[in-house]
PDB file of N, CA and C in Angstrom:
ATOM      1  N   UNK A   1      11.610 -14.680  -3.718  1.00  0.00           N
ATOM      2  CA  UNK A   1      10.383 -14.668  -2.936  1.00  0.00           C
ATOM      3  C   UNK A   1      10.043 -13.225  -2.555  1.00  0.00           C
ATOM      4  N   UNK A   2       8.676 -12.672  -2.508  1.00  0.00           N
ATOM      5  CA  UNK A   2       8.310 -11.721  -2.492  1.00  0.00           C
ATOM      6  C   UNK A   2       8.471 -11.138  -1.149  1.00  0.00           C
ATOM      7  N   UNK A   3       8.122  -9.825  -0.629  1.00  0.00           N
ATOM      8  CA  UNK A   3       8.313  -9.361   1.027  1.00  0.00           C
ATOM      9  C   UNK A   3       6.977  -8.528   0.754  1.00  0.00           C
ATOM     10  N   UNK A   4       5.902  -8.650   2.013  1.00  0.00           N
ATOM     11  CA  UNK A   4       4.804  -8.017   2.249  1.00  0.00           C
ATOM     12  C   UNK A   4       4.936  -6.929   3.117  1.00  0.00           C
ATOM     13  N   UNK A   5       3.983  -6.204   3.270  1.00  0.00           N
ATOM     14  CA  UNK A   5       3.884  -5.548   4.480  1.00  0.00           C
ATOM     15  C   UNK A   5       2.211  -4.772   4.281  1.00  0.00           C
ATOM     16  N   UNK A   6       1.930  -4.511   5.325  1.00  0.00           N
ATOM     17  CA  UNK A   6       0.966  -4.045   5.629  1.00  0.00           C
ATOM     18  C   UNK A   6       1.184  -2.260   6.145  1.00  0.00           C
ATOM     19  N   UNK A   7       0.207  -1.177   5.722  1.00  0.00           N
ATOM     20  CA  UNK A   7       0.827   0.068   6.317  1.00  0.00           C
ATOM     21  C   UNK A   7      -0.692   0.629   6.378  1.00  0.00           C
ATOM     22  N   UNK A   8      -0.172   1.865   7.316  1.00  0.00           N
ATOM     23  CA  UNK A   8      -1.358   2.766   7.855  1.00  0.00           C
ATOM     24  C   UNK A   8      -0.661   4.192   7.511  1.00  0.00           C
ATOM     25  N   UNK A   9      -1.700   4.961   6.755  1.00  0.00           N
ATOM     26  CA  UNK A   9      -1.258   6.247   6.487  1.00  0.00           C
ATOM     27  C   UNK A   9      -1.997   7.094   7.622  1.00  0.00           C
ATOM     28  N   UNK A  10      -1.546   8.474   7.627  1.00  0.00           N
ATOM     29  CA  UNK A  10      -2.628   9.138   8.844  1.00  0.00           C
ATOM     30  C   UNK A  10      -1.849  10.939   7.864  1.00  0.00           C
ATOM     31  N   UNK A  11      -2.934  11.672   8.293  1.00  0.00           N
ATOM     32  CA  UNK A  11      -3.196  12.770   8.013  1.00  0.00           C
ATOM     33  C   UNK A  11      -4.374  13.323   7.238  1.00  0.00           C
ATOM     34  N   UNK A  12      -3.868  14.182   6.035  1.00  0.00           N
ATOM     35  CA  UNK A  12      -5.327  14.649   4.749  1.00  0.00           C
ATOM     36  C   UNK A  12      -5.011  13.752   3.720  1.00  0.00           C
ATOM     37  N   UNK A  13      -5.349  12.772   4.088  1.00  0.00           N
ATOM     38  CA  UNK A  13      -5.258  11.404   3.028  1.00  0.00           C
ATOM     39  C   UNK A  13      -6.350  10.832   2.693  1.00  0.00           C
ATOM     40  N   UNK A  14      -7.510  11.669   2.533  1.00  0.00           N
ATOM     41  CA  UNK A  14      -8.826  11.290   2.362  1.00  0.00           C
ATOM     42  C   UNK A  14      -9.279  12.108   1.300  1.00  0.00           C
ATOM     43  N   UNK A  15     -10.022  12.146   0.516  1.00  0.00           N
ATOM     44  CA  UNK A  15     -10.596  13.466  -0.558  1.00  0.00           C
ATOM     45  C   UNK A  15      -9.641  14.051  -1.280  1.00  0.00           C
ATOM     46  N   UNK A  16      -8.621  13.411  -1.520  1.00  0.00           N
ATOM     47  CA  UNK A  16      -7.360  14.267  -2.033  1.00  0.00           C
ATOM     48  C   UNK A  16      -7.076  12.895  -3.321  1.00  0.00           C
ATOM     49  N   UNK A  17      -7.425  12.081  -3.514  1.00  0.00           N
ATOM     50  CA  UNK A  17      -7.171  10.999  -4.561  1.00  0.00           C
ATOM     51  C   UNK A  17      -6.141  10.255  -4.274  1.00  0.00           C
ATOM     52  N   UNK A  18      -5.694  10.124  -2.674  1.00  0.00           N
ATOM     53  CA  UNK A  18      -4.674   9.467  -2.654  1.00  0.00           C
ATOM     54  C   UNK A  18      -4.762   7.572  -2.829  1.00  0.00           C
ATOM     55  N   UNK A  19      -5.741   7.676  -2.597  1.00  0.00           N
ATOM     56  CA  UNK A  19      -5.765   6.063  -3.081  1.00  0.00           C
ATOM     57  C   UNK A  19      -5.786   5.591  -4.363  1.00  0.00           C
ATOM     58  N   UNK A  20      -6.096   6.230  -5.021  1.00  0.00           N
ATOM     59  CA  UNK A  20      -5.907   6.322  -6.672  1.00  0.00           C
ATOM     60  C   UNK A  20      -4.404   6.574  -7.060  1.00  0.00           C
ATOM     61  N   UNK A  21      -4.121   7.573  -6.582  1.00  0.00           N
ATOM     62  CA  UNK A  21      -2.514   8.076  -6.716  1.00  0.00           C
ATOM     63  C   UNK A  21      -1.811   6.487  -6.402  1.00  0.00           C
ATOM     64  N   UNK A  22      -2.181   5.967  -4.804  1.00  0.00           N
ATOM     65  CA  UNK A  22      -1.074   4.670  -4.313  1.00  0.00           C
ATOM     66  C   UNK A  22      -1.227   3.895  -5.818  1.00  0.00           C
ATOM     67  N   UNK A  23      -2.595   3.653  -5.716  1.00  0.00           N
ATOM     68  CA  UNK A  23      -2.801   2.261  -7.036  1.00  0.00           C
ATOM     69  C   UNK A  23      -1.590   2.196  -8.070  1.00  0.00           C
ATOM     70  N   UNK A  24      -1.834   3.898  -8.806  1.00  0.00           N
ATOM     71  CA  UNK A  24      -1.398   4.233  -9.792  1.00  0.00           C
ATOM     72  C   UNK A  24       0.458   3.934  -9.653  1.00  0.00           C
ATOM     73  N   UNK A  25       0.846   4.199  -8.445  1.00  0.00           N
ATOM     74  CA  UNK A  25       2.227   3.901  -7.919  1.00  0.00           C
ATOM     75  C   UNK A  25       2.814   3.129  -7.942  1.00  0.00           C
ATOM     76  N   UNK A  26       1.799   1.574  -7.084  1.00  0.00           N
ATOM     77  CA  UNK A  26       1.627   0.557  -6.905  1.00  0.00           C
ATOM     78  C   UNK A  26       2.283  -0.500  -8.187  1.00  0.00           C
ATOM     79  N   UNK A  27       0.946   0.104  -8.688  1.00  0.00           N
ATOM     80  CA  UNK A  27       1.225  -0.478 -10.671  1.00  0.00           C
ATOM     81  C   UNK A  27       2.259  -0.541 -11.422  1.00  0.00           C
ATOM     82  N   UNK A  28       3.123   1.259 -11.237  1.00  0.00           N
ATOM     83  CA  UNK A  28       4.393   1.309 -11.989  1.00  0.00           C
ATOM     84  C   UNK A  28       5.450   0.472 -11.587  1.00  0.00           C
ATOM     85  N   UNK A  29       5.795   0.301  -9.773  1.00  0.00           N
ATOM     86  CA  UNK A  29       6.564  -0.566  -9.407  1.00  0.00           C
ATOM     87  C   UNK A  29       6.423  -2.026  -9.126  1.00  0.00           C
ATOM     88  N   UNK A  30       5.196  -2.428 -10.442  1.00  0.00           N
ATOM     89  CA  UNK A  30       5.131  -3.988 -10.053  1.00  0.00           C
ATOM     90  C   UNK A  30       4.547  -4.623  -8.511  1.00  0.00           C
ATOM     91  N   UNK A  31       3.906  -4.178  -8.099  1.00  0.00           N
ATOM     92  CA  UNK A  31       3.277  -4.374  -6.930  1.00  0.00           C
ATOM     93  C   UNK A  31       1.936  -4.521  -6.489  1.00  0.00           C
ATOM     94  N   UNK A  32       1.686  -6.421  -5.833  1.00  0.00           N
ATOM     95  CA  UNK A  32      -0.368  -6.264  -6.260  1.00  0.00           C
ATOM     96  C   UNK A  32      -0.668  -6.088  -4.375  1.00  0.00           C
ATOM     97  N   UNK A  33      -1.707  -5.811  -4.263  1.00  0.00           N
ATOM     98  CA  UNK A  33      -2.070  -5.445  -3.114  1.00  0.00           C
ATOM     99  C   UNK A  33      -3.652  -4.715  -3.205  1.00  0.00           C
ATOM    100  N   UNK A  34      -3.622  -4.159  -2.207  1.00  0.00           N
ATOM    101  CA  UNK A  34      -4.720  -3.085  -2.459  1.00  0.00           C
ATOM    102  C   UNK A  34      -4.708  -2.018  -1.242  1.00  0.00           C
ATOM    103  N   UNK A  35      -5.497  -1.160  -1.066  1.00  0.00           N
ATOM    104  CA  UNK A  35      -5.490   0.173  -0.406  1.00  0.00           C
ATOM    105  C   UNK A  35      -7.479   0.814  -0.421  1.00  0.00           C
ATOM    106  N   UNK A  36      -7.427   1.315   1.167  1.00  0.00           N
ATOM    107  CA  UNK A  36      -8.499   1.251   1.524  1.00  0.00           C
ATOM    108  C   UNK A  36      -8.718   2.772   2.321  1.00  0.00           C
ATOM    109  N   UNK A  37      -9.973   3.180   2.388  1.00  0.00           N
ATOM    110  CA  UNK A  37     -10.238   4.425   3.572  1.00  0.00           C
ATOM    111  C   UNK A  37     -10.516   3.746   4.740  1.00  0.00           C
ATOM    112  N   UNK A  38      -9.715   4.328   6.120  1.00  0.00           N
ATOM    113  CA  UNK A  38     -10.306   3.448   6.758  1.00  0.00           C
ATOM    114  C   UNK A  38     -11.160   4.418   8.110  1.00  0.00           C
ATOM    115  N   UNK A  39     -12.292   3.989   9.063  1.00  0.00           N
ATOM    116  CA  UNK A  39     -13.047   4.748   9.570  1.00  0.00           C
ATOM    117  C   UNK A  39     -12.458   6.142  10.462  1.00  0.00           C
ATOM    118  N   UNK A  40     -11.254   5.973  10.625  1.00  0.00           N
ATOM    119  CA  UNK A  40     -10.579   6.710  11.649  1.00  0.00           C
ATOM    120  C   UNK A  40     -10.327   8.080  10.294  1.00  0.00           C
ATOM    121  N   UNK A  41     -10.198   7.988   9.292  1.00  0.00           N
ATOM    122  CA  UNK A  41      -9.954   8.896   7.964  1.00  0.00           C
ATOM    123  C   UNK A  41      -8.604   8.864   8.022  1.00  0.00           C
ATOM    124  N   UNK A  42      -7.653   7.381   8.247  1.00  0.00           N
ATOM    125  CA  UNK A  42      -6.201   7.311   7.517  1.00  0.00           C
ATOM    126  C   UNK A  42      -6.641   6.202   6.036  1.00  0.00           C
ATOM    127  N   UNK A  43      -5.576   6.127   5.043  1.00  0.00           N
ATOM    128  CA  UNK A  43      -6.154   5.177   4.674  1.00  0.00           C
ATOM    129  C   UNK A  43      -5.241   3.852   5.111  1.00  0.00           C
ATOM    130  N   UNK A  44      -5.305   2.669   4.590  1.00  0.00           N
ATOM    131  CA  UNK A  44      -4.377   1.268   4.583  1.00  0.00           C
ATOM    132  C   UNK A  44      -4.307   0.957   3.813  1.00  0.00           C
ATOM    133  N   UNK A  45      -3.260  -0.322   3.591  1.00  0.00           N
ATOM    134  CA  UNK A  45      -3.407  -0.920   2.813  1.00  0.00           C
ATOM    135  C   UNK A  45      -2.124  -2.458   3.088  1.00  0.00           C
ATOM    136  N   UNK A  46      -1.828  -2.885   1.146  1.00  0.00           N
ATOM    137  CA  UNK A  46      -1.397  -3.832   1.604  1.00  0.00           C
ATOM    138  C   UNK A  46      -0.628  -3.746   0.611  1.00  0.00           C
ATOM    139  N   UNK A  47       0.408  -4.361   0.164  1.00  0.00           N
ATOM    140  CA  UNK A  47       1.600  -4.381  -0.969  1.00  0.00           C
ATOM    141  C   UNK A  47       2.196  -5.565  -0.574  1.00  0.00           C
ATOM    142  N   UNK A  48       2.596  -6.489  -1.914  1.00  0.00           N
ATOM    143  CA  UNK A  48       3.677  -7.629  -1.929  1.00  0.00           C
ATOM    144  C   UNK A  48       4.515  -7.210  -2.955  1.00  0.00           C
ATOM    145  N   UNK A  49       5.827  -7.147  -2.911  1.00  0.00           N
ATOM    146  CA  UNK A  49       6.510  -7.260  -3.939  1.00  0.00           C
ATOM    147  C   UNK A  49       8.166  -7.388  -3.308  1.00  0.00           C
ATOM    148  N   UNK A  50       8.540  -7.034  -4.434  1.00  0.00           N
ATOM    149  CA  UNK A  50      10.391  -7.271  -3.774  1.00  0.00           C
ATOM    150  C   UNK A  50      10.894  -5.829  -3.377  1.00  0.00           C
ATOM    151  N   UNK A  51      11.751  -6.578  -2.401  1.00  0.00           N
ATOM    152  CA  UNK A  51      12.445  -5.581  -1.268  1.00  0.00           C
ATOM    153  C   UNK A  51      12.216  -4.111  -1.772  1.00  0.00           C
ATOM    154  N   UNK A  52      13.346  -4.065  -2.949  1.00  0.00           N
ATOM    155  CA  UNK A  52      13.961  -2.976  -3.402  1.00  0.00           C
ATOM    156  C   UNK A  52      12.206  -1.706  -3.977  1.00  0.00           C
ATOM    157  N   UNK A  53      11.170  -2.675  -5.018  1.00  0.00           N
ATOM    158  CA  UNK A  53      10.050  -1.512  -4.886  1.00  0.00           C
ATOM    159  C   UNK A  53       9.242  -1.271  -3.858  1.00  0.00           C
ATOM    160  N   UNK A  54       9.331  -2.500  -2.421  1.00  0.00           N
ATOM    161  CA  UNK A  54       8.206  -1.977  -1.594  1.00  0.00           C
ATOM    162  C   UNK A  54       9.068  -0.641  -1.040  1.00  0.00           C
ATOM    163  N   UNK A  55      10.445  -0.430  -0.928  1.00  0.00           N
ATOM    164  CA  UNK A  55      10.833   0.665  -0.312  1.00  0.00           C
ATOM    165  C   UNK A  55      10.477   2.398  -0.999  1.00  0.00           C
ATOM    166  N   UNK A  56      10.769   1.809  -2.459  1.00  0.00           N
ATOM    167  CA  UNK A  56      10.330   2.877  -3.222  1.00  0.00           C
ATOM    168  C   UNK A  56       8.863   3.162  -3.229  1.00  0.00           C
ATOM    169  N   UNK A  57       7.472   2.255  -2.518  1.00  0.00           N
ATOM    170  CA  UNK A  57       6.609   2.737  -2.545  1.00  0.00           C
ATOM    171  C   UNK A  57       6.323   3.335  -1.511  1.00  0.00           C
ATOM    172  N   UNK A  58       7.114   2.686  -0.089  1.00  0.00           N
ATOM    173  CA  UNK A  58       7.450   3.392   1.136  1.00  0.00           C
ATOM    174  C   UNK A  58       7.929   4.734   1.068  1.00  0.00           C
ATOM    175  N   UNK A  59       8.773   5.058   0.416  1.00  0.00           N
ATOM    176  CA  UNK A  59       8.641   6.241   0.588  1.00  0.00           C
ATOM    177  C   UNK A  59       7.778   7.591  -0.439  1.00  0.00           C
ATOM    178  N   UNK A  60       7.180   7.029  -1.703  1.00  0.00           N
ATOM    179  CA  UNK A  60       5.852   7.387  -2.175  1.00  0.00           C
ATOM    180  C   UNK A  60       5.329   7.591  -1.208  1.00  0.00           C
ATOM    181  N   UNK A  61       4.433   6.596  -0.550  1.00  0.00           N
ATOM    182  CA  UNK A  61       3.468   6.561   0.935  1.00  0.00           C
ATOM    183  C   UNK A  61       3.524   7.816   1.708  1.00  0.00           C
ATOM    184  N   UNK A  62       5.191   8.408   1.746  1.00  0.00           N
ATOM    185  CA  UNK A  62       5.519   9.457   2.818  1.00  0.00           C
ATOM    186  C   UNK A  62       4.950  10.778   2.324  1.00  0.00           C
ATOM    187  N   UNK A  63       5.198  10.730   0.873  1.00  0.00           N
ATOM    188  CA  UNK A  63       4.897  11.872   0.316  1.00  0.00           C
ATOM    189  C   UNK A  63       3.277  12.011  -0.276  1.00  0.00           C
ATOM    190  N   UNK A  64       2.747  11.146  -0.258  1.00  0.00           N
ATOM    191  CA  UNK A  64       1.440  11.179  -0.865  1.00  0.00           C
ATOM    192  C   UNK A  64       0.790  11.708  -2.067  1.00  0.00           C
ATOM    193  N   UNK A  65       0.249  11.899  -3.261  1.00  0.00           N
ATOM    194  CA  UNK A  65      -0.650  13.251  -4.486  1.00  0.00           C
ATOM    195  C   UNK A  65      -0.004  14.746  -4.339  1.00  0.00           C
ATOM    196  N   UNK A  66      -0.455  15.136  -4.915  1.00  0.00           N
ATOM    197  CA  UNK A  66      -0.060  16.885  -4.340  1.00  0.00           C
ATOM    198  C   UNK A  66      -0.806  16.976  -3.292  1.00  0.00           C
ATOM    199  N   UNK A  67      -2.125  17.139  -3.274  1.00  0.00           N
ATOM    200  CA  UNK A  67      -3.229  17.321  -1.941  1.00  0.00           C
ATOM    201  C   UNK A  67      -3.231  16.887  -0.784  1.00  0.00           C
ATOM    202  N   UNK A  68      -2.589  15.724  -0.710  1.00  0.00           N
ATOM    203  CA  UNK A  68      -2.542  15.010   0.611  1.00  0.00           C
ATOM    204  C   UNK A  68      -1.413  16.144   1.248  1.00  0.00           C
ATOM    205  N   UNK A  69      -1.537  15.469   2.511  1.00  0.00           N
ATOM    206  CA  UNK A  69      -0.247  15.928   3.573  1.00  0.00           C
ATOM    207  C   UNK A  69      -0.565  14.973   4.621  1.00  0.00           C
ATOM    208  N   UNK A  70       0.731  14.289   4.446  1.00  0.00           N
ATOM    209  CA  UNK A  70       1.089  12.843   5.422  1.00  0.00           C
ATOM    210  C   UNK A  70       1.790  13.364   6.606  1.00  0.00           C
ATOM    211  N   UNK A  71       0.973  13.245   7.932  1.00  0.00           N
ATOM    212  CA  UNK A  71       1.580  13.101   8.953  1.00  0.00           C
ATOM    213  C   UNK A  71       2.558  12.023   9.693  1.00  0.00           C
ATOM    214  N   UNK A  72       1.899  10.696   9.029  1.00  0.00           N
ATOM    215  CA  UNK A  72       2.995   9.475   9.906  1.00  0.00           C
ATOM    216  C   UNK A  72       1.998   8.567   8.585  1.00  0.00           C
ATOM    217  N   UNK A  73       3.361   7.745   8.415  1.00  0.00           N
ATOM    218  CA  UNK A  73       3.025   6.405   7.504  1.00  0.00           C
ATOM    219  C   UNK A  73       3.512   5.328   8.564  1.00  0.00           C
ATOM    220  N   UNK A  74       2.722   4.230   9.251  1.00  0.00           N
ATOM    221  CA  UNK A  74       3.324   3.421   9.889  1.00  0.00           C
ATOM    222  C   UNK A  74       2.532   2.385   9.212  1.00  0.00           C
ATOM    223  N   UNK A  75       4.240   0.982   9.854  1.00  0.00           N
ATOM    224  CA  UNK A  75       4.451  -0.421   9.299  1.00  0.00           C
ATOM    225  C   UNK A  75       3.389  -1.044  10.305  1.00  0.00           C
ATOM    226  N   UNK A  76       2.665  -1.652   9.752  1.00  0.00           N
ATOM    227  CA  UNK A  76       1.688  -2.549  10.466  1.00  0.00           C
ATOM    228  C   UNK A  76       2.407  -3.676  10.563  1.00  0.00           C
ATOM    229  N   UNK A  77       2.686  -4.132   9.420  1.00  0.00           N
ATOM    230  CA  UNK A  77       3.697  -5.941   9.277  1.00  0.00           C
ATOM    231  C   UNK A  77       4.113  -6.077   8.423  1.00  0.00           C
ATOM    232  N   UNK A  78       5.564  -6.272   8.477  1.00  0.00           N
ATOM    233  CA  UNK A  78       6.474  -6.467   7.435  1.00  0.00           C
ATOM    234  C   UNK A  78       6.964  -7.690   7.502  1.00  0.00           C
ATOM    235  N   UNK A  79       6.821  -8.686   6.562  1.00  0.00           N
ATOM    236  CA  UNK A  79       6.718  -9.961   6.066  1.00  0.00           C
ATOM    237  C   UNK A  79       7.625 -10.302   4.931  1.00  0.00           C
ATOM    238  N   UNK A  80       9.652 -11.077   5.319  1.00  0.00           N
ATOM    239  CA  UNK A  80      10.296 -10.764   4.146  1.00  0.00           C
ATOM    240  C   UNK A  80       9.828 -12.273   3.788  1.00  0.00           C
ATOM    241  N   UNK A  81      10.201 -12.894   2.234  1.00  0.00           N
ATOM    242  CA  UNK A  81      10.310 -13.459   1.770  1.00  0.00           C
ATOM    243  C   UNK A  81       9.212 -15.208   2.221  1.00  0.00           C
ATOM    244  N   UNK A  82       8.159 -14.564   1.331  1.00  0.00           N
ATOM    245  CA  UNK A  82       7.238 -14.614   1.758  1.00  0.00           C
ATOM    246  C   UNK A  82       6.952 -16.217   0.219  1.00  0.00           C
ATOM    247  N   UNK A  83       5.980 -16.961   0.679  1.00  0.00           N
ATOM    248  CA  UNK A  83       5.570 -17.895  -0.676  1.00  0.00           C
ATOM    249  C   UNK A  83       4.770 -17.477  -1.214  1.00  0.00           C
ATOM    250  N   UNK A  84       4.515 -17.929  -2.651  1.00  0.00           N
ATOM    251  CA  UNK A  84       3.350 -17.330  -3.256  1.00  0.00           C
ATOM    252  C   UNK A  84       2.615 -17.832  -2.855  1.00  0.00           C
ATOM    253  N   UNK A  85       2.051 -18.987  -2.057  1.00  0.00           N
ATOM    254  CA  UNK A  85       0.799 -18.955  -1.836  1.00  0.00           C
ATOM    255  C   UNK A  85       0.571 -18.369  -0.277  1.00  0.00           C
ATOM    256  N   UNK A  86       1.769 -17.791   0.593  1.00  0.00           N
ATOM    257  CA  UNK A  86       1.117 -17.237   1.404  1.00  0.00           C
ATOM    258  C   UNK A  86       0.875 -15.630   1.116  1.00  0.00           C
ATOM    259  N   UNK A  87       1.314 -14.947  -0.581  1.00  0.00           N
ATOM    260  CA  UNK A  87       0.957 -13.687  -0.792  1.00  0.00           C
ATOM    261  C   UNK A  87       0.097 -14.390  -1.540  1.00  0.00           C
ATOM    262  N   UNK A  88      -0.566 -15.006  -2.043  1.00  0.00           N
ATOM    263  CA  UNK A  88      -1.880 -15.290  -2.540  1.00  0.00           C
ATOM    264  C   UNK A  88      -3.088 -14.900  -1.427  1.00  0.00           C
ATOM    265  N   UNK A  89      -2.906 -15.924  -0.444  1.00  0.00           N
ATOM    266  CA  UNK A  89      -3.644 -15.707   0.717  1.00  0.00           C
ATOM    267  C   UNK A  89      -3.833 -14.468   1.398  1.00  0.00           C
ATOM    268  N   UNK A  90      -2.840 -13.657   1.454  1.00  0.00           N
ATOM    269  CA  UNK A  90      -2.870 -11.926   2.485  1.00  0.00           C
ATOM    270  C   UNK A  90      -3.557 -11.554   1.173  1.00  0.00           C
ATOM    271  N   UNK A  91      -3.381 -11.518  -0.619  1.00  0.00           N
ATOM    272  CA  UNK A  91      -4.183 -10.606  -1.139  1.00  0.00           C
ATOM    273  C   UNK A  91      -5.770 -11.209  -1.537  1.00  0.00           C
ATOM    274  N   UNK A  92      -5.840 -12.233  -0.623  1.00  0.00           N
ATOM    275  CA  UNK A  92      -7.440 -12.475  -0.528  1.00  0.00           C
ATOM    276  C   UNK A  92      -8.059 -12.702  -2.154  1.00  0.00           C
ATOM    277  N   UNK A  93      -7.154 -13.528  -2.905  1.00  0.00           N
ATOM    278  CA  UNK A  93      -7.593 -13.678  -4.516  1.00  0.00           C
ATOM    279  C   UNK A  93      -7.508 -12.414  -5.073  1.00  0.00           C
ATOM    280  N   UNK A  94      -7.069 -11.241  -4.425  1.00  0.00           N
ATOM    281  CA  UNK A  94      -6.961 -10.486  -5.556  1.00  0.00           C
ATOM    282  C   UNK A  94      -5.300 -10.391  -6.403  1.00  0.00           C
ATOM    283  N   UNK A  95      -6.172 -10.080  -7.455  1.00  0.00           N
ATOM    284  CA  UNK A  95      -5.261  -9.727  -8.713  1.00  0.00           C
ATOM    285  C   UNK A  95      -4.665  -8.042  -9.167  1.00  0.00           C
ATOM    286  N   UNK A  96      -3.371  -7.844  -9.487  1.00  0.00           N
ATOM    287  CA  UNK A  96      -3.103  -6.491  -9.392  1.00  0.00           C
ATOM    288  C   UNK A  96      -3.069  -5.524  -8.076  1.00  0.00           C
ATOM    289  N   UNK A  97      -3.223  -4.087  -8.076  1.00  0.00           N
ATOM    290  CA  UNK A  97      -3.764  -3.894  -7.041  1.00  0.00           C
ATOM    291  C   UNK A  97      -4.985  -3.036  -6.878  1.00  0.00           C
ATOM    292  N   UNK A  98      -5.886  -3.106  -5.801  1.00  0.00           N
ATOM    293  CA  UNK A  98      -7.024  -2.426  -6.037  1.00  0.00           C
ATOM    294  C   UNK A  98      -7.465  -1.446  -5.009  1.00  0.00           C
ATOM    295  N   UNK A  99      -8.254  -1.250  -5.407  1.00  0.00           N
ATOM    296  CA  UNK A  99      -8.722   0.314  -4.506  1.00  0.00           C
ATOM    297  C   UNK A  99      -9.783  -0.278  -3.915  1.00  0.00           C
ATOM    298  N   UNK A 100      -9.940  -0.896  -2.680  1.00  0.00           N
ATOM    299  CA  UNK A 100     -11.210  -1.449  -1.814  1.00  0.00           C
ATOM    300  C   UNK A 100     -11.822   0.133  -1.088  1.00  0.00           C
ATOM    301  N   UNK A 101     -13.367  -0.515  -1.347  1.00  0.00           N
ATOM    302  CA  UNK A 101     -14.188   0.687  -0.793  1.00  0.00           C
ATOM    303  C   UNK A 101     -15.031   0.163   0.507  1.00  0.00           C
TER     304      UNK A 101
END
């Protein structure tokens, strides 16, 4: 069973391609979700997958693109072992992961 979590990035994580970069991350370690700008200029997002890659994207997250510079990555909600239809439901029908605008 999969483990979710929800996260908030904060720093120069805006104009730097970091949401493209997460996707691209996202993707390699098997992980659907999606990732967003959000009004405050951190971005969010969302990831389901197993233990072992959400950590490896956790700490991706820390480091961000070259351009970025991450001040604080915080856990909004971390959700272990989770059903597929309640990670169906948190990714709102989506498929893969995506870059919401």
């Amino acid at each position: 069973m999969p483990d979710l979590i929800r996260f908030k990035v904060s720093g120069t994580v805006q104009g730097v391609n970091f949401r493209q970069a997460t996707k691209k991350q996202a993707l390699a370690l098997g992980l659907r979700g999606w990732v967003s700008n959000s009004p405050d200029e951190s971005v969010e997002g969302l990831a389901v997958g197993s233990q072992e890659h959400l950590e490896q994207f956790r700490s991706y997250l820390k480091q961000g693109p070259p351009h970025a510079n991450v001040a604080k990555v915080e856990l909004v909600q971390h959700q272990t072992g989770i059903s597929e239809e309640q990670a169906k439901q948190a990714l709102d029908g989506r498929d893969g992961f995506a870059v919401v605008r």
